[in-house]
Protein backbone atom coordinates (compact mmCIF):
# COMPACT_ATOMS: atom_id res chain seq x y z
CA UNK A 1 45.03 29.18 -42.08
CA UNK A 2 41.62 27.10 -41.68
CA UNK A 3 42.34 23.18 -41.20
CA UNK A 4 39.73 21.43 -42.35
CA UNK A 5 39.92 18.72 -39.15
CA UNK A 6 39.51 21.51 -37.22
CA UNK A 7 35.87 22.65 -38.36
CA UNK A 8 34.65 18.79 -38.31
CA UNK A 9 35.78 18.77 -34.97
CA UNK A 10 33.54 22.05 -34.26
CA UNK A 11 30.89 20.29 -36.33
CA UNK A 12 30.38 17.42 -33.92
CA UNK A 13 27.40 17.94 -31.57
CA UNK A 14 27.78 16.29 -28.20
CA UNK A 15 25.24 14.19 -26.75
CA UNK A 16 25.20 16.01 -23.33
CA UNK A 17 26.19 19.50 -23.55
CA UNK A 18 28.18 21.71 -20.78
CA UNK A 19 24.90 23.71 -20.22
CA UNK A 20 22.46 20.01 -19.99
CA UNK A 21 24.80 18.85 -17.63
CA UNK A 22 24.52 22.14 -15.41
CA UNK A 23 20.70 22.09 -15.96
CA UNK A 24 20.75 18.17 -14.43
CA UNK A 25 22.78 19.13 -11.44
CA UNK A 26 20.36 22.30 -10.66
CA UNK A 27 17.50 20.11 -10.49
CA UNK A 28 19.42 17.14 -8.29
CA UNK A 29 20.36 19.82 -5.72
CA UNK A 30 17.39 21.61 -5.89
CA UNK A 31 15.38 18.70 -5.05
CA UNK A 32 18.09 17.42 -3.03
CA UNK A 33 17.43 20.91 -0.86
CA UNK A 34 13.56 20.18 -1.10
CA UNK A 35 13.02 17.00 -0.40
CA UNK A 36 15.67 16.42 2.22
CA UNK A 37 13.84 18.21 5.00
CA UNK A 38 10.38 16.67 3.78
CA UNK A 39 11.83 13.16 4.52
CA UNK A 40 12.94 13.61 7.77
CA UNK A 41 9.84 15.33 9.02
CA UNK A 42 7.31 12.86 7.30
CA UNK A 43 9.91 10.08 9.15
CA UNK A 44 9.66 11.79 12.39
CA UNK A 45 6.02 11.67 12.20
CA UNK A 46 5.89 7.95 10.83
CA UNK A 47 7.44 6.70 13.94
CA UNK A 48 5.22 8.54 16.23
CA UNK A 49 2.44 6.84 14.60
CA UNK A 50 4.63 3.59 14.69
CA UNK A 51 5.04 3.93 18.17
CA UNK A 52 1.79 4.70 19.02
CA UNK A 53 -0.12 2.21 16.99
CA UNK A 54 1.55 -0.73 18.86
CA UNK A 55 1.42 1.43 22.06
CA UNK A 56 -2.52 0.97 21.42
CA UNK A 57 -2.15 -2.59 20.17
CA UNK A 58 -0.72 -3.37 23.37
CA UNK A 59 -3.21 -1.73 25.35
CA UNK A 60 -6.11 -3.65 23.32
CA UNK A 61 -4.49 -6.93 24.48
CA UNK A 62 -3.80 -6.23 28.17
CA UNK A 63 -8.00 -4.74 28.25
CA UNK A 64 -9.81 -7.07 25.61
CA UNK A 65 -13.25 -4.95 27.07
CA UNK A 66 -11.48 -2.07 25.29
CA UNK A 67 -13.62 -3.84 22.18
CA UNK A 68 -16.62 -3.01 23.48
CA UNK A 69 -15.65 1.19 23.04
CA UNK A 70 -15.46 0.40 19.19
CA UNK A 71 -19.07 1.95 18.41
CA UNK A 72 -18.23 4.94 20.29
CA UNK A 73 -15.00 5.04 18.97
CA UNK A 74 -16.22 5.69 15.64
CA UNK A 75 -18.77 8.17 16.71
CA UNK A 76 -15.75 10.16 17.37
CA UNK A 77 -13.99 9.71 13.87
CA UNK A 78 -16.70 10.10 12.73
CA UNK A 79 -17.74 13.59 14.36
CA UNK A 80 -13.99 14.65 13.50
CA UNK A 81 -14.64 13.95 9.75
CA UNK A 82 -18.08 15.76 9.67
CA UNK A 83 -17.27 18.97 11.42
CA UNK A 84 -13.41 19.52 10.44
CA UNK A 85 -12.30 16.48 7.68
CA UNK A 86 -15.19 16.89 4.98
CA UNK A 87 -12.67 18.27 2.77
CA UNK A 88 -10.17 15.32 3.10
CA UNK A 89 -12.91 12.25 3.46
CA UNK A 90 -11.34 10.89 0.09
CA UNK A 91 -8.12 10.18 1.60
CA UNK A 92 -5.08 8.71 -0.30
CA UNK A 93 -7.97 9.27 -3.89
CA UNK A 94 -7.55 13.04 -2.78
CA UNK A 95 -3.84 13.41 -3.24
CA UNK A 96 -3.68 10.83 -6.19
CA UNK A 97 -6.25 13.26 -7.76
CA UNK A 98 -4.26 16.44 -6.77
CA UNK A 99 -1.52 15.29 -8.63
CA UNK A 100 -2.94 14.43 -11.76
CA UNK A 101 -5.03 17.77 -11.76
CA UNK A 102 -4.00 20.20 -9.71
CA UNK A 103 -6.99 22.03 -7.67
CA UNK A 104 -7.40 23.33 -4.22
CA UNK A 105 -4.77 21.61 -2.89
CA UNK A 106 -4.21 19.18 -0.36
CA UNK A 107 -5.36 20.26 3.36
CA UNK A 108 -3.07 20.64 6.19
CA UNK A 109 -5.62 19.15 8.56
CA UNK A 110 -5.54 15.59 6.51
CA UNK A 111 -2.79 14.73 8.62
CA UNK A 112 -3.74 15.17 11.91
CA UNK A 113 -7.33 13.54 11.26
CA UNK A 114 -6.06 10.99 9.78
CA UNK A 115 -3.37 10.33 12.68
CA UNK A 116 -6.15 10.41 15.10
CA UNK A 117 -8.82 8.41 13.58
CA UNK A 118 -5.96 5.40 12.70
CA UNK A 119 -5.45 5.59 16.18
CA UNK A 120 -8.93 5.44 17.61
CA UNK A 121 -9.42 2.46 15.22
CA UNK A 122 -6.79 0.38 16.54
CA UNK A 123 -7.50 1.11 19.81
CA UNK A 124 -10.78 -0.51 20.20
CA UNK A 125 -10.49 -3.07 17.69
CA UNK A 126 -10.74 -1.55 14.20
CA UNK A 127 -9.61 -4.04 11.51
CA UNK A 128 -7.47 -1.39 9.80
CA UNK A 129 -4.02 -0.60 8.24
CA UNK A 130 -1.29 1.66 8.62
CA UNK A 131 -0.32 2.22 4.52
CA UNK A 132 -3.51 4.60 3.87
CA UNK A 133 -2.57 6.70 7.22
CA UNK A 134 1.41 7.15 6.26
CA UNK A 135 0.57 8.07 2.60
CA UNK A 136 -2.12 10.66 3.53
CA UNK A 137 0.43 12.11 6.34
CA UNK A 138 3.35 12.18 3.68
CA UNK A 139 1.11 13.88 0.77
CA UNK A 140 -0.05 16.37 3.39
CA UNK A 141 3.32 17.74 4.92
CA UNK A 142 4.39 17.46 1.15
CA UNK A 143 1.89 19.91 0.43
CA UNK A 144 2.62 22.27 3.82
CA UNK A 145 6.47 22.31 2.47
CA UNK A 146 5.23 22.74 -1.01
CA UNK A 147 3.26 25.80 0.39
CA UNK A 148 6.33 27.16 2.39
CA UNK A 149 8.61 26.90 -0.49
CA UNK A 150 5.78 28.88 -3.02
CA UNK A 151 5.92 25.88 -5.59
CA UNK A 152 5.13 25.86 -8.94
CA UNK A 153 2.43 23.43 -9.92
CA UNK A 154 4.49 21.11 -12.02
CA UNK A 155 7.14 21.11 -8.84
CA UNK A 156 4.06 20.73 -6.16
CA UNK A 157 3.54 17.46 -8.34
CA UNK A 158 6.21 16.26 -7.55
CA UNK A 159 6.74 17.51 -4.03
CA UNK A 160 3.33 15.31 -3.72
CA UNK A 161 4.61 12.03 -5.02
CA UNK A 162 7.75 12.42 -2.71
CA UNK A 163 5.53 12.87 0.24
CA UNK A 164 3.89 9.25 -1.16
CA UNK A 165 7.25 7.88 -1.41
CA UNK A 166 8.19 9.01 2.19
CA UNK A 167 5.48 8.06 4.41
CA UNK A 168 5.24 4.08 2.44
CA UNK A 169 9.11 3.51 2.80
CA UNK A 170 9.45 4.90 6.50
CA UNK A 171 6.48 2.47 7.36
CA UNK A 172 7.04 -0.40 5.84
CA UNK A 173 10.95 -0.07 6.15
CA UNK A 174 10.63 -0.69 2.29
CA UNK A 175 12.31 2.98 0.50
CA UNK A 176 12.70 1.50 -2.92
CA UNK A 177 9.23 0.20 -3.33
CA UNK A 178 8.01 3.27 -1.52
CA UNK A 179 10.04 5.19 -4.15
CA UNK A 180 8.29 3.28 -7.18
CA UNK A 181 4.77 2.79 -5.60
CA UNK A 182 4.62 6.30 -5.36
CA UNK A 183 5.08 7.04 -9.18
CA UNK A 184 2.91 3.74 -10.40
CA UNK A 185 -0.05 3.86 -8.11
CA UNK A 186 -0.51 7.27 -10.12
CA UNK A 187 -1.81 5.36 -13.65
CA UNK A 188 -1.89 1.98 -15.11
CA UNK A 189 0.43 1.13 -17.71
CA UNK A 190 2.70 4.01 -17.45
CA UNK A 191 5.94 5.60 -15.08
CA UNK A 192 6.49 8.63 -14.78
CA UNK A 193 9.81 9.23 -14.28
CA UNK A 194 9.88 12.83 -13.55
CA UNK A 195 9.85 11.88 -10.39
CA UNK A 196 11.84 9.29 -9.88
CA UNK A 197 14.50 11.15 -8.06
CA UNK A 198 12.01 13.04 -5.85
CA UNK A 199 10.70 9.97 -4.73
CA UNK A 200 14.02 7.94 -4.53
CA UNK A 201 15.64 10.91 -1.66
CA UNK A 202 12.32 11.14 0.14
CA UNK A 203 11.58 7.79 0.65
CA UNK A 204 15.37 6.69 1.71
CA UNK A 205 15.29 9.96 3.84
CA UNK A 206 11.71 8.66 5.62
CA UNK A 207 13.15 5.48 6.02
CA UNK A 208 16.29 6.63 7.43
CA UNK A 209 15.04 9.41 9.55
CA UNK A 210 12.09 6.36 11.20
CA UNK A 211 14.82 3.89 11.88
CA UNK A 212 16.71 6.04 13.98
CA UNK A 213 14.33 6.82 16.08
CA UNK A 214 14.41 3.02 16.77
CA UNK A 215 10.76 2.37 15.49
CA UNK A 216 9.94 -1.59 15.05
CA UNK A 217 9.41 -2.24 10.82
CA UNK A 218 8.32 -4.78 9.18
CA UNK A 219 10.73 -7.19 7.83
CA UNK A 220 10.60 -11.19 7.15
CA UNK A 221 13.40 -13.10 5.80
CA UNK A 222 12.32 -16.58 3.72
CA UNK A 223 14.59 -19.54 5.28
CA UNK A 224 12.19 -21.83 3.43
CA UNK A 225 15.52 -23.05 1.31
CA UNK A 226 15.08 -26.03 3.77
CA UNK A 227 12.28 -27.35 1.97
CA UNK A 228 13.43 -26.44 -1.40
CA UNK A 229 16.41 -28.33 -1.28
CA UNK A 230 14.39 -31.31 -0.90
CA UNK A 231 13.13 -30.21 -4.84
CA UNK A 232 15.38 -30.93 -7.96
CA UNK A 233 15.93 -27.35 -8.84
CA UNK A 234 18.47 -25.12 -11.09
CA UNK A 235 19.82 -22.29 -9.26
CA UNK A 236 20.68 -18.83 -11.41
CA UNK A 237 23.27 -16.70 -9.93
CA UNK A 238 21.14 -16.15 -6.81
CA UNK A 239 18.05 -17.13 -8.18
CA UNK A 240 16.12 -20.81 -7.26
CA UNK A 241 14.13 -22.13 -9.88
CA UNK A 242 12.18 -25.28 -10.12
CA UNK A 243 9.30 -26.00 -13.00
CA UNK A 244 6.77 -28.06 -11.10
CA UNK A 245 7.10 -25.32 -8.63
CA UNK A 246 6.07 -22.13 -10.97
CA UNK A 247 3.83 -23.80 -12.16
CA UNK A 248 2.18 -24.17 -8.87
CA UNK A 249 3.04 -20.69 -8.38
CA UNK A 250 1.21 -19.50 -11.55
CA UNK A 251 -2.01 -20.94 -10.07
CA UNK A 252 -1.98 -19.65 -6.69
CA UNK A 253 -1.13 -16.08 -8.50
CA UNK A 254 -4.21 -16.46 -10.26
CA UNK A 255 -6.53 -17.14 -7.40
CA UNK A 256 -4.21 -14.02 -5.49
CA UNK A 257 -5.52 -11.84 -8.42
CA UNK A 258 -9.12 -12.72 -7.92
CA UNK A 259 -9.16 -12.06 -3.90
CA UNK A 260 -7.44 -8.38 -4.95
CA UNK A 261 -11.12 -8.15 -6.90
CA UNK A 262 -12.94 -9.43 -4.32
CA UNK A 263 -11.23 -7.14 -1.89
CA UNK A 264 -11.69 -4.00 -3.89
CA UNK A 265 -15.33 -4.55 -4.59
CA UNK A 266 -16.35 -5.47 -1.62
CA UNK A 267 -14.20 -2.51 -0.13
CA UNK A 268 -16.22 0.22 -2.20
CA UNK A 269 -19.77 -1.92 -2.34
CA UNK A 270 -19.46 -2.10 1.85
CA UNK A 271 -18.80 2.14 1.78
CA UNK A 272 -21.82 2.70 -0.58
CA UNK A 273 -23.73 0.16 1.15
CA UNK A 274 -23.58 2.14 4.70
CA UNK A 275 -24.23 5.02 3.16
CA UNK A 276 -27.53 4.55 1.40
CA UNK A 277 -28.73 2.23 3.87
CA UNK A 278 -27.77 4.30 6.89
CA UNK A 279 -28.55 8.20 6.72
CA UNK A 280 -27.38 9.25 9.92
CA UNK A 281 -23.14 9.67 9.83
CA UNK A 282 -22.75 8.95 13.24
CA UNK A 283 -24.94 5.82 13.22
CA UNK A 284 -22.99 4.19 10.41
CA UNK A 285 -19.66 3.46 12.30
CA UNK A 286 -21.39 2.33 15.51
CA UNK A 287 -23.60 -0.16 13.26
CA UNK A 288 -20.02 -1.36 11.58
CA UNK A 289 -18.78 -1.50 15.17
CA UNK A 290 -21.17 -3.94 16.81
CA UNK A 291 -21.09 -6.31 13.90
CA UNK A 292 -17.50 -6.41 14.57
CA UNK A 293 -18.15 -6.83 17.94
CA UNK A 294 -20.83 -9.41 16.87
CA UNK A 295 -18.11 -11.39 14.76
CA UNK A 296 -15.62 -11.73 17.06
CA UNK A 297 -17.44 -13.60 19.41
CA UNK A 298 -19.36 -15.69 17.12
CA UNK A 299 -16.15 -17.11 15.92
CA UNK A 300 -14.07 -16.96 19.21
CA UNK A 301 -11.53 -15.15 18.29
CA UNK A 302 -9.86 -11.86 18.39
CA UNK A 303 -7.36 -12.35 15.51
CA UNK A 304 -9.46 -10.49 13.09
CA UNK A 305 -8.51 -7.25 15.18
CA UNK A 306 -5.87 -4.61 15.02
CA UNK A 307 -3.32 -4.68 12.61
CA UNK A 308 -2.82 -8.73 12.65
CA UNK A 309 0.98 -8.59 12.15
CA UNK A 310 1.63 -10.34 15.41
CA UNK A 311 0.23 -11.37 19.08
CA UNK A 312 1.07 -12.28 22.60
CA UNK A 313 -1.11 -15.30 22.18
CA UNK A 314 1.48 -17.63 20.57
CA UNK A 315 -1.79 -19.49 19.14
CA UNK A 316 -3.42 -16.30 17.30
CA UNK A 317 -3.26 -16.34 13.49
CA UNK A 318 -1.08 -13.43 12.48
CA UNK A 319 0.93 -12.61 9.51
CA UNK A 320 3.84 -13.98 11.02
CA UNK A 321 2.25 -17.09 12.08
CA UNK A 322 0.98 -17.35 8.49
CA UNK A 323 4.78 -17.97 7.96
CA UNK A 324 4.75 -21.81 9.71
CA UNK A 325 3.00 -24.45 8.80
CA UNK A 326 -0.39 -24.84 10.92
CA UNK A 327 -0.44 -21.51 11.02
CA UNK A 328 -3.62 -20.28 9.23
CA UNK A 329 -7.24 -21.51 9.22
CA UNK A 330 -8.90 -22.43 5.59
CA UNK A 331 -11.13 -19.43 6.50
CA UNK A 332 -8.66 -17.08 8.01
CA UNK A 333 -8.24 -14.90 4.88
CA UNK A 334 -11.52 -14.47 4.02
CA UNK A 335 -12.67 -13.74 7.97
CA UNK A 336 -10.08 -10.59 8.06
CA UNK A 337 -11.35 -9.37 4.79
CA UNK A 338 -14.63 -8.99 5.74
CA UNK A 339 -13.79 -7.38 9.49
CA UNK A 340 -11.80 -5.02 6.58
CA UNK A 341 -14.34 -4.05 4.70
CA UNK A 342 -16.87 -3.83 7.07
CA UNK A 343 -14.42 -1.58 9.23
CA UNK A 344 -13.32 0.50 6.37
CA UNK A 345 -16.89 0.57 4.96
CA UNK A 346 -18.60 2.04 8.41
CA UNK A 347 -16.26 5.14 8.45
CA UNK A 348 -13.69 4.35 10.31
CA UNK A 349 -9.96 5.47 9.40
CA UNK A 350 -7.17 3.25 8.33
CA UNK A 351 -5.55 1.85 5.80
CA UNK A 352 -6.09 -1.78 3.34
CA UNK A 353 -2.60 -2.38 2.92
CA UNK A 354 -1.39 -4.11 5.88
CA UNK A 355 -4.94 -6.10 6.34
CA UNK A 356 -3.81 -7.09 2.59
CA UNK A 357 -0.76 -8.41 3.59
CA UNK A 358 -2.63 -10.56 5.91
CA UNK A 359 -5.60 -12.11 3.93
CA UNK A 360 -2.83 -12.63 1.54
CA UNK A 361 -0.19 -14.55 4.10
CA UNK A 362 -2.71 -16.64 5.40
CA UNK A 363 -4.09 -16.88 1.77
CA UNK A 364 -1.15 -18.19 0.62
CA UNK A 365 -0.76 -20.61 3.82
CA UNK A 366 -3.86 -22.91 3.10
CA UNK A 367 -2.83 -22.95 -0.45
CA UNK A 368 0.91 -23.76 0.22
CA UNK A 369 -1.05 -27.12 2.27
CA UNK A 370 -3.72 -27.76 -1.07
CA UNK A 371 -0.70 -27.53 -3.40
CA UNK A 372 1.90 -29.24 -1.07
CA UNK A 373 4.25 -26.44 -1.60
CA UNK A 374 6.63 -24.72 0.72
CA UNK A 375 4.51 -22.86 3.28
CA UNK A 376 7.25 -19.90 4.03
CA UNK A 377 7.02 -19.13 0.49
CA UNK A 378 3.98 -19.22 -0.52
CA UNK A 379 3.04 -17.01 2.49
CA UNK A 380 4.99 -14.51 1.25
CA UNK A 381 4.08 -14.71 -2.08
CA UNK A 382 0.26 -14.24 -0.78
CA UNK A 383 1.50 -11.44 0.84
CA UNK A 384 2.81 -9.14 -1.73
CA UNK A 385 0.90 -10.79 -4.71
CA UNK A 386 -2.16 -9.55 -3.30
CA UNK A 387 -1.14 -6.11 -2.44
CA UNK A 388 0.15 -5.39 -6.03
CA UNK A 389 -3.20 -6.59 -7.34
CA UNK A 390 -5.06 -4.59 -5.52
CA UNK A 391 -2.89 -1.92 -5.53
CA UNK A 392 -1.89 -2.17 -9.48
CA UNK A 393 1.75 -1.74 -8.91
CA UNK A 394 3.37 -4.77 -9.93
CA UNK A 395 6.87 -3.22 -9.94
CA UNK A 396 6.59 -1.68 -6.31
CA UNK A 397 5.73 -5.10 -5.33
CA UNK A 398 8.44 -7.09 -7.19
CA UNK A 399 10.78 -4.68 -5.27
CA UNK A 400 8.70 -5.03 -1.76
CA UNK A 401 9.77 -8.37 -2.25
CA UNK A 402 12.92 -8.20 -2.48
CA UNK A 403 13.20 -5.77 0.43
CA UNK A 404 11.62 -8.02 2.79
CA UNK A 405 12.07 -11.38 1.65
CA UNK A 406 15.55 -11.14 -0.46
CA UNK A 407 16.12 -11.68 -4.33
CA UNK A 408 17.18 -15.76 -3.78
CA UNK A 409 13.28 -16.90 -4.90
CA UNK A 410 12.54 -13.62 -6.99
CA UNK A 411 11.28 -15.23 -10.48
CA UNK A 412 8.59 -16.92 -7.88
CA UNK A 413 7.73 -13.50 -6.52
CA UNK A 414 8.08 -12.28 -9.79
CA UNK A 415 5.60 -14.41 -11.74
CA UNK A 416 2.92 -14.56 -8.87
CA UNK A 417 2.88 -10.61 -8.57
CA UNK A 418 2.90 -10.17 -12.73
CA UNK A 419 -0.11 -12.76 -12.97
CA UNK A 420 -2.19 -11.17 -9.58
CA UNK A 421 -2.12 -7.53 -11.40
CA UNK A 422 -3.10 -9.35 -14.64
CA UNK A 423 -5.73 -11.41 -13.20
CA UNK A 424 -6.86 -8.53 -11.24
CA UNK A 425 -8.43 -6.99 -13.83
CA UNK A 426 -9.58 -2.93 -14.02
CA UNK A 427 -10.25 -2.95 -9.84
CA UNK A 428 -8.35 -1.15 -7.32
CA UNK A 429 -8.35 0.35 -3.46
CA UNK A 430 -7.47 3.56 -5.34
CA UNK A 431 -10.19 4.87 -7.70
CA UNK A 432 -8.74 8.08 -8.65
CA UNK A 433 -5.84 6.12 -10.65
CA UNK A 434 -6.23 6.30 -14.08
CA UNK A 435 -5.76 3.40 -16.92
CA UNK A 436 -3.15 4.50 -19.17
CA UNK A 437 -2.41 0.90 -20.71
CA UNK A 438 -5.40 -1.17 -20.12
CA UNK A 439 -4.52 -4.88 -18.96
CA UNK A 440 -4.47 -7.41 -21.72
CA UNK A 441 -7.39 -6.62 -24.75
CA UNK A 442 -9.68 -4.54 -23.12
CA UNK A 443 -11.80 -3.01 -25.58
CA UNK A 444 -13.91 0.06 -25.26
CA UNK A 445 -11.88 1.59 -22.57
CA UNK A 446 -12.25 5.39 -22.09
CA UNK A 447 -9.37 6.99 -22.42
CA UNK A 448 -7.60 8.48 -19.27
CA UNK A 449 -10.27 6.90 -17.64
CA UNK A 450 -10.36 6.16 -13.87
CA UNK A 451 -10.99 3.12 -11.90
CA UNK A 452 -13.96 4.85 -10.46
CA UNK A 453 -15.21 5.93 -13.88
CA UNK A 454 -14.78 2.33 -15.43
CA UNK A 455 -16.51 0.93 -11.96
CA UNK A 456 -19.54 3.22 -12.59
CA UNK A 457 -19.85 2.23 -16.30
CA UNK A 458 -19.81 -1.44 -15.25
CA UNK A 459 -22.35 -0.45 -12.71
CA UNK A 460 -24.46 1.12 -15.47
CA UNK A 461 -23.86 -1.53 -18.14
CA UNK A 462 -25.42 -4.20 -15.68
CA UNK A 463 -28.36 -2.26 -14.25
């Protein structure tokens, strides 16, 4: 006898079957089985370099004529690029490209050129970063594993992006922004979440696997409530929030957006500039060097130098002094973006991340003192404002914020990062990342166009 209940029942299509739901779990242990060894060798190898860059930092300080090497020190990266890194001279563009067409692949020997040249670079003075370095390290022991385990294209993709994810959250300490900035620095405008999951193990792995090997990260907690109390504001679960005070956010996030422009352009013009004025490869980081050399004591200072994050000298401008009030020059910012770009520009190895950080921290200082707002916060907003405009990952930046400042001021952080990746415009560090949703009305754009294909068309339009 046939019950008519019974065949509606039978009828009814679930929304997840039995054989979806074995499907998901293959691919969360298969990556879990991938990816798991990935992040703990890209997180060994982070806190090496860790360890090693302020093992060099500290040697710079204790023998300042160290400086004075810098022209010879980039004769050497730049010898080691020429003879065994031509393939890999795009750096962090090369793997970004990789991924959204695969080719020949991403070279073994990225890493350990780019490991050495950071390291030269920071020895003798370099004004360089340590983002660019852990990215290209991740994305090339992504690609070695990738290699090992004979992976398809679509799963070296992804293999690619977690080896992103890894080496940014094991060096900034940072594994959910790693996670994210290593799916949205891929386009403008659009996630894909594909590999989301990838991303998420290898970057918490990285992380993991760098603090315990007891490496020094990054991290800055905002105890500027002091001077907020002092403000008649309305508090949101966690949140602070004052009117007068976004609103002086909103134009500081503005002028953040424009210095991301200005620190693009000038990052690319300074490259092309060396290399059609200078012929000779060797000569090009040597010139860069002694006008480094040259700027350091014309403004008598070495603050400009290294990685900038902090300093024996208890009077040097550093990121963290950026943090108190007095702690910046007017000019600070715009002195260590142009011992950036002229570093970066010469040939020498590094990354623009970390230097961000700083023009935007001391940035945000002087501006905190024009706009008589909280100095602490404004810092940090500086500080991660103009990383995701130059970067054009607004959501790996709302979440860097969080990880290193906490969520109590996050609609500040929130509205200053969302208006510096507006206000930023079609400009990036990376040209190889494609616009997928241009910013605002942008008409004309090419479609799946790249930043260095709209930068060349602008070139063109105006010659």
């Amino acid at each position: 006898m046939k019950i008519p209940f019974i065949r509606k029942v039978r009828s009814i299509t679930l929304p997840g079957s039995f054989r979806e739901q074995i499907s998901l779990w293959r691919f969360v242990l298969k990556w879990l089985a991938l990816v798991i060894p990935v992040g703990v060798v890209i997180g060994s190898a982070i806190a090496l370099f860790l360890w090693l860059l302020a093992l060099a930092t500290e040697t710079r300080e204790q023998h300042p004529s160290l400086l004075f090497f810098l022209p010879i020190g980039g004769i050497v990266v730049a010898l080691l690029y020429r003879y065994f890194g031509a393939s890999v001279e795009q750096g962090s563009d090369l793997i970004v490209d990789e991924i959204h067409k695969p080719g020949a692949g991403v070279p073994r020997r990225m890493a350990p050129l780019i490991f050495i040249g950071t390291l030269i670079s920071q020895l003798f003075g370099g004004s360089v970063g340590r983002e660019g370095p852990a990215v290209q390290m991740g994305g090339s022991i992504a690609s070695l594993f990738g290699h090992l385990f004979r992976l398809r294209p679509e799963d070296m993709r992804l293999m690619l992006m977690a080896g992103i994810a890894a080496g940014f959250g094991a060096v900034f300490g940072t594994p959910l922004a790693g996670a994210v900035f290593a799916i949205e620095v891929l386009s403008i405008g659009t996630l894909k979440y594909d590999g989301l999951l990838p991303c998420l193990i290898a970057s918490v792995v990285g992380d993991l696997t760098c603090r315990l090997w007891g490496t020094h990260q990054m991290r800055h907690i905002i105890t500027a409530s002091g001077a907020l109390k002092d403000l008649s504001n309305t508090a949101f679960g966690n949140f602070t929030f004052e009117w007068s005070l976004l609103g002086k956010v909103s134009i500081a996030a503005v002028i953040f957006g424009l210095v991301s422009i200005l620190f693009s352009e000038l990052t690319h013009g300074m490259h092309r500039l060396f290399k059609e004025s200078i012929k000779q490869f060797w000569l090009r980081p040597v010139v860069g060097g002694l006008i480094i050399i040259g700027l350091t004591y014309a403004l008598g200072t070495r603050d400009y130098l290294g990685l900038g994050i902090s300093s024996s000298n208890p009077q040097a401008i550093t990121i963290e002094s950026a943090f108190a009030q007095g702690g910046a020059a007017p000019l600070s910012w715009l002195w260590k973006l142009l011992f950036t770009v002229i570093t970066l520009g010469s040939g020498f190895k590094g990354g623009e991340v970390t230097p961000m950080f700083f023009i935007g921290a001391t940035l945000g200082n002087v501006l905190a003192g024009l706009l008589h707002a909280p100095v602490e916060l404004f810092a940090g907003l500086g500080l991660v404002a103009v990383f995701a405009g130059a970067t054009n990952t607004p959501l790996a930046g709302t979440l860097l914020s969080v990880e290193l400042f906490g969520s109590e001021y996050l609609v500040y952080f929130a509205a200053a990062i969302f208006l510096a990746y507006l206000f930023s415009g079609h400009s990036g560090v990376y040209l190889s990342q494609r616009i997928d949703t241009p910013k605002g009305s942008a008409p004309g754009m090419p479609p799946d166009a790249s930043l260095g294909t709209i930068r060349r068309l602008k070139k063109k339009d105006s010659t």
